[in-house]
N, C-alpha and C. Protein backbone atom coordinates (compact mmCIF):
# COMPACT_ATOMS: atom_id res chain seq x y z
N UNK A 1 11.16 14.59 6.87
CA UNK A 1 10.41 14.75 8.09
C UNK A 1 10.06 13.38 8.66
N UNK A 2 9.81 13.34 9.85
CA UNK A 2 10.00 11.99 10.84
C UNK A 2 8.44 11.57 11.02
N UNK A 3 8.10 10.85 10.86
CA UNK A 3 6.54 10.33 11.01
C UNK A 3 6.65 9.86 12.77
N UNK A 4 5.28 10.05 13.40
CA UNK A 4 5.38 9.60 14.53
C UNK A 4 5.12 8.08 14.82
N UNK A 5 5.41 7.72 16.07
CA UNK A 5 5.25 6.56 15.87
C UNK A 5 3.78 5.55 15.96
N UNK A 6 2.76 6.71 16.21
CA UNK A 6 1.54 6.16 15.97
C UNK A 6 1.34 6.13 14.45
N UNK A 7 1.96 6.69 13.52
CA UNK A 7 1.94 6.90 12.10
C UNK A 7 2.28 5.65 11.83
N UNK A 8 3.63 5.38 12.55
CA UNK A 8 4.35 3.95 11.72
C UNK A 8 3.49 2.74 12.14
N UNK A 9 2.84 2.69 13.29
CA UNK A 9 2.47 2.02 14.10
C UNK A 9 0.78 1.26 12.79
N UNK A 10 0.37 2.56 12.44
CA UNK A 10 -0.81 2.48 11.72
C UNK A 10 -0.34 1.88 10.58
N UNK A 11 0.69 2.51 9.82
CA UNK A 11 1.29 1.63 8.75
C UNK A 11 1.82 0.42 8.51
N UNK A 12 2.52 -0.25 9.70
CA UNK A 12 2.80 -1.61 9.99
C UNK A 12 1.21 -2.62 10.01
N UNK A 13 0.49 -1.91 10.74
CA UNK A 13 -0.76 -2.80 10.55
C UNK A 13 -1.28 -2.99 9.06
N UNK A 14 -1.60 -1.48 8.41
CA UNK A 14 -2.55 -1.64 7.20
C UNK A 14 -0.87 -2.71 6.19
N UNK A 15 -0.24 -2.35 6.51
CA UNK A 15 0.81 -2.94 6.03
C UNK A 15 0.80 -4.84 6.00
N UNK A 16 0.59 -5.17 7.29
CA UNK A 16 0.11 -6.90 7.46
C UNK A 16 -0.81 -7.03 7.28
N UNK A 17 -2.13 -6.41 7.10
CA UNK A 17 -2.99 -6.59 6.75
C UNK A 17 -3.45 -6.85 5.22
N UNK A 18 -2.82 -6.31 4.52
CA UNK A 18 -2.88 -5.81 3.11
C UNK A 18 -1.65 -6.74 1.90
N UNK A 19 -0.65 -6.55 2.61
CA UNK A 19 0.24 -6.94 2.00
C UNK A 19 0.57 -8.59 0.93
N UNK A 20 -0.83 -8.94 1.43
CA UNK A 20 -1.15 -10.35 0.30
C UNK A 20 -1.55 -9.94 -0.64
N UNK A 21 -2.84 -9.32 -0.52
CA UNK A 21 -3.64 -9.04 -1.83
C UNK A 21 -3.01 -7.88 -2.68
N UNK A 22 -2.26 -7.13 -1.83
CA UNK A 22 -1.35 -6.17 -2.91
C UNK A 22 -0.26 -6.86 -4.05
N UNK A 23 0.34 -7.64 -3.27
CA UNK A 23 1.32 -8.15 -3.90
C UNK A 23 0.59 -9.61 -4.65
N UNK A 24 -0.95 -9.99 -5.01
CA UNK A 24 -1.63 -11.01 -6.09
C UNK A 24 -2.11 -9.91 -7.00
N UNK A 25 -2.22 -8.44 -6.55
CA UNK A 25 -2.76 -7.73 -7.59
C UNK A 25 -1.14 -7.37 -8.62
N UNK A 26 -0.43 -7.05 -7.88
CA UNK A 26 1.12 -6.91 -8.51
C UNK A 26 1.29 -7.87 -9.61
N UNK A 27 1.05 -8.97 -9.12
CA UNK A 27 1.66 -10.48 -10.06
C UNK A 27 0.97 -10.42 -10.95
N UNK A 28 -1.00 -10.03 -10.83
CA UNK A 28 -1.60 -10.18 -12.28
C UNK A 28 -0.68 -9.24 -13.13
N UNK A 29 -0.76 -7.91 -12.81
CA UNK A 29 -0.31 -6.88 -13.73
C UNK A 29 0.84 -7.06 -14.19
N UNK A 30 2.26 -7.65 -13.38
CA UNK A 30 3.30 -8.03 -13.90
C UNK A 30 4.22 -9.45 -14.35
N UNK A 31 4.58 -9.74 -14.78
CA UNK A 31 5.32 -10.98 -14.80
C UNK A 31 6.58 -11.19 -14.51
N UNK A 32 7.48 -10.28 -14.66
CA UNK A 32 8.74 -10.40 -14.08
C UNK A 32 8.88 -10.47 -12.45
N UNK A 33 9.64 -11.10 -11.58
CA UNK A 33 9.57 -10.28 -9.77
C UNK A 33 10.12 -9.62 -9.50
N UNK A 34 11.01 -8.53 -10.48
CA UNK A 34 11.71 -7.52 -10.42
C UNK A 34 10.16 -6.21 -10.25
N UNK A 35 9.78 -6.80 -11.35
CA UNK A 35 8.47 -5.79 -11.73
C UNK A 35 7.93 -5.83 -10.55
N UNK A 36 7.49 -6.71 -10.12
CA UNK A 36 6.56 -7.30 -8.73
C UNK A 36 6.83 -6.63 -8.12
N UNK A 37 8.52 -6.82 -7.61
CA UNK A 37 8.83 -6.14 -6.48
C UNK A 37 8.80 -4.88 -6.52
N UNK A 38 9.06 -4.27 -7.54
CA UNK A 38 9.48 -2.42 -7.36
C UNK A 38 8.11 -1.98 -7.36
N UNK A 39 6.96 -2.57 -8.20
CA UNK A 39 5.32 -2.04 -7.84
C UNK A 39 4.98 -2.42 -6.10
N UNK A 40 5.15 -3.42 -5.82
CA UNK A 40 4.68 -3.78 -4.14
C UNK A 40 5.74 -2.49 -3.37
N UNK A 41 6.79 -2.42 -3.64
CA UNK A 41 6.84 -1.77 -2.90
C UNK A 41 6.76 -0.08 -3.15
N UNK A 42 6.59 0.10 -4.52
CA UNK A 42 6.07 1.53 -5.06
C UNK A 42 4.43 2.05 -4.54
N UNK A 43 3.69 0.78 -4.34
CA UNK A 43 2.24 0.80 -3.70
C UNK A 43 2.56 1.01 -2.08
N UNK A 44 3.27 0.59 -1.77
CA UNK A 44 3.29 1.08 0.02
C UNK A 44 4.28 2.29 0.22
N UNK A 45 5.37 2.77 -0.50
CA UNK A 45 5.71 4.15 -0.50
C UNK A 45 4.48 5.01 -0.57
N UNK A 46 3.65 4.72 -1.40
CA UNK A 46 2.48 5.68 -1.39
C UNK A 46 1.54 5.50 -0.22
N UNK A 47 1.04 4.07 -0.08
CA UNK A 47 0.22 4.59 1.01
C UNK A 47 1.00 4.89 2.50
N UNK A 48 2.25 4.43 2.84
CA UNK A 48 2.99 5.61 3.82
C UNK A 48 3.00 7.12 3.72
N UNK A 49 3.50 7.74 2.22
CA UNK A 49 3.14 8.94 2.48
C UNK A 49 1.63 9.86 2.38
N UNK A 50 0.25 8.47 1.98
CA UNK A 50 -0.82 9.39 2.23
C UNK A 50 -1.44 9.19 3.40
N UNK A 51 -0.60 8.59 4.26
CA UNK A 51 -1.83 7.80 4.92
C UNK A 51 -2.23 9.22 5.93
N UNK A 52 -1.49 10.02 6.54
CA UNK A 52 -2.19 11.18 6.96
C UNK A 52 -3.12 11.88 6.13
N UNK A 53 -3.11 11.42 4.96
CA UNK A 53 -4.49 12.50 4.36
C UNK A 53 -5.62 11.34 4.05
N UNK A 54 -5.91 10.26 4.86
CA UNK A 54 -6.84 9.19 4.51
C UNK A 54 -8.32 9.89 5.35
N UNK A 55 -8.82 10.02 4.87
CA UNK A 55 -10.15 10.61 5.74
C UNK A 55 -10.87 9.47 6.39
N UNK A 56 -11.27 7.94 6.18
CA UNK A 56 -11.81 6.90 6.29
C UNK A 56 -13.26 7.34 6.03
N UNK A 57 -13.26 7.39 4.68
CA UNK A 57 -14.46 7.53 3.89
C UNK A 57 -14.80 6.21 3.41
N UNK A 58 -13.90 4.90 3.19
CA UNK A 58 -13.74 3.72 2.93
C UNK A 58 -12.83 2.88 3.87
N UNK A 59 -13.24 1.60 3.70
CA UNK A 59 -12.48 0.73 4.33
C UNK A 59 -10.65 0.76 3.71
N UNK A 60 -9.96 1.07 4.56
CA UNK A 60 -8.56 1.29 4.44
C UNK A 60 -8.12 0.30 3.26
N UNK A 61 -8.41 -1.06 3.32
CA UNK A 61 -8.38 -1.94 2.28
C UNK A 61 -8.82 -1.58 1.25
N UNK A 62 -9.95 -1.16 0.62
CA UNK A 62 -10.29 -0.25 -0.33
C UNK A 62 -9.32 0.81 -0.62
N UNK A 63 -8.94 1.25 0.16
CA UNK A 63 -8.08 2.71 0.06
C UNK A 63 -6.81 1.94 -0.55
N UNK A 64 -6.36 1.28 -0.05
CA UNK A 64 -5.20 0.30 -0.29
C UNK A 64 -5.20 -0.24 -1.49
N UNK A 65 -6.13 -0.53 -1.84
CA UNK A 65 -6.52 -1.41 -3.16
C UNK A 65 -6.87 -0.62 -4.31
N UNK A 66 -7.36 0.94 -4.32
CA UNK A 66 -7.93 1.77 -5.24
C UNK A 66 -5.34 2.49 -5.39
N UNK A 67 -5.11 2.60 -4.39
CA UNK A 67 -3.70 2.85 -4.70
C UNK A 67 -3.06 2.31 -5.41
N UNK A 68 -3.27 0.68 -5.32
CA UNK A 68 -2.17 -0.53 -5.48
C UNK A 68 -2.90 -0.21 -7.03
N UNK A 69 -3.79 -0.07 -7.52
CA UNK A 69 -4.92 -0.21 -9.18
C UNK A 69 -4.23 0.50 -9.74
N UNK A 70 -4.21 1.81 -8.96
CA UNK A 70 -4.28 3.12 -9.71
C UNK A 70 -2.03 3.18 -10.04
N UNK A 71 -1.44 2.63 -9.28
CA UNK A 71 -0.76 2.85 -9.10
C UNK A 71 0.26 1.69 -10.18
N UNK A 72 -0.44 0.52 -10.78
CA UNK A 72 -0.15 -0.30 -11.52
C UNK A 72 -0.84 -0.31 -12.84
């Protein structure tokens, strides 16, 4: 199914926004950049497919950051 483009639009942002501290939390947890890479980008497969169920109960960065944890 096709995400709209205010979807992608939202994801490109939390995406530049985020995408440092995801990928310094990656490096603690891993050491290889194979590892690195397939978690950074295993952490933004996920928050693309939740980001329609994000309620903004927290700062998106939080949301981002409780994924990238939980997800490594």
């Amino acid at each position: 199914m096709s995400k709209s483009p205010h979807h992608r639009a939202q994801f490109q942002q939390i995406y530049l926004e985020n995408q440092d501290r995801v990928y310094r939390l990656c490096r603690a947890y891993l050491g290889s950049d194979e590892e690195v890479d397939n978690l950074f980008q295993e952490v933004f497969l996920k928050v693309w497919q939740n980001l329609p169920t994000f309620r903004g109960e927290a700062a998106v960065s939080t949301w981002v950051y409780r994924i990238a944890v939980n997800t490594a």
